[in-house]
Protein backbone atom coordinates (compact mmCIF):
# COMPACT_ATOMS: atom_id res chain seq x y z
CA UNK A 1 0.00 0.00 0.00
CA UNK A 2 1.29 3.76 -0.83
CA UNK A 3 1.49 6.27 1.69
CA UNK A 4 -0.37 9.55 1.00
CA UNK A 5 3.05 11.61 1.15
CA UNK A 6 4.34 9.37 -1.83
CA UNK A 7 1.41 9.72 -3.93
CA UNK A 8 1.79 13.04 -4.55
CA UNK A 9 5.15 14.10 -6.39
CA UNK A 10 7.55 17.21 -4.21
CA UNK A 11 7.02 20.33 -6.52
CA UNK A 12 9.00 23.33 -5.52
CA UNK A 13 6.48 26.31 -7.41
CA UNK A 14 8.47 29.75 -6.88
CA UNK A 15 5.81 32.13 -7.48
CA UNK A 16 6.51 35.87 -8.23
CA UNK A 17 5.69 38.40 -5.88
CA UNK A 18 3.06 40.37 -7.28
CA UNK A 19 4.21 44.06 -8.35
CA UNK A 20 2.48 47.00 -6.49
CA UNK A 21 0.34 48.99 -8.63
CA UNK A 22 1.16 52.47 -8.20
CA UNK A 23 -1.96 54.66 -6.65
CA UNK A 24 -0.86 58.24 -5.90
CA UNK A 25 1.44 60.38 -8.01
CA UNK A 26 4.82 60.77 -7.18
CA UNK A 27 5.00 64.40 -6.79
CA UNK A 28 1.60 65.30 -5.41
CA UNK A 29 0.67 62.13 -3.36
CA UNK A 30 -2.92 62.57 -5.29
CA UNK A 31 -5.03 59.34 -6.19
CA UNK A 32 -4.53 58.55 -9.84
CA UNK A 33 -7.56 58.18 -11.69
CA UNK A 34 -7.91 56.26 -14.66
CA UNK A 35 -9.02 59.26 -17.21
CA UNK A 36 -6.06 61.40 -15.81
CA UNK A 37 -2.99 59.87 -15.92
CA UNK A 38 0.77 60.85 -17.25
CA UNK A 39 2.94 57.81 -17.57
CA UNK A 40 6.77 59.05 -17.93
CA UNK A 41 9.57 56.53 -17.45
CA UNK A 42 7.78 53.65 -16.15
CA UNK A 43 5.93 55.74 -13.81
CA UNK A 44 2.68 57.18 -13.18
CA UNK A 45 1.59 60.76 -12.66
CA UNK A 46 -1.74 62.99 -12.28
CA UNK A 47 -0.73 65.25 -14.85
CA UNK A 48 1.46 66.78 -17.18
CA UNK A 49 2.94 69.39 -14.78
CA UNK A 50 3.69 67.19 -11.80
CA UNK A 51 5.77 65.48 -13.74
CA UNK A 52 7.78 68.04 -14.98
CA UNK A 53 7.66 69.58 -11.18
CA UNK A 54 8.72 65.83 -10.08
CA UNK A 55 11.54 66.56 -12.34
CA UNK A 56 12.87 69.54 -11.16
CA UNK A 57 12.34 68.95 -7.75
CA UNK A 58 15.23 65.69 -8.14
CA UNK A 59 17.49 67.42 -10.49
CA UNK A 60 17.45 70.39 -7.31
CA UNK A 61 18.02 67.45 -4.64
CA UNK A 62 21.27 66.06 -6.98
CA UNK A 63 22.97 69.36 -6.90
């Protein structure tokens, strides 16, 4: 008679951790809402301008 442990085979399944979806925009911290969104460099914005305020504001940090 088989045991129940030998019935079934030892799988090791690595699973990904799932990837965060990004909710607020960087610079403001506002919700992002699906109609108004500004995707720059793999990230998501609110608009147009905090983007380009997201990008001064690290360019001012690096000096």
């Amino acid at each position: 008679m088989v045991t129940e442990q030998a019935k079934t085979p030892a799988v090791a399944v690595e699973t990904k951790p799932k990837e965060e979806k990004q909710t607020n925009c960087l610079s403001c911290n506002k919700p992002i809402k699906k109609i108004r969104r500004y995707y720059r460099d793999g990230k998501y914005y609110c608009t147009k301008k905090c983007w380009v305020s997201f990008i001064k504001k690290s360019k001012s940090e690096e000096k």
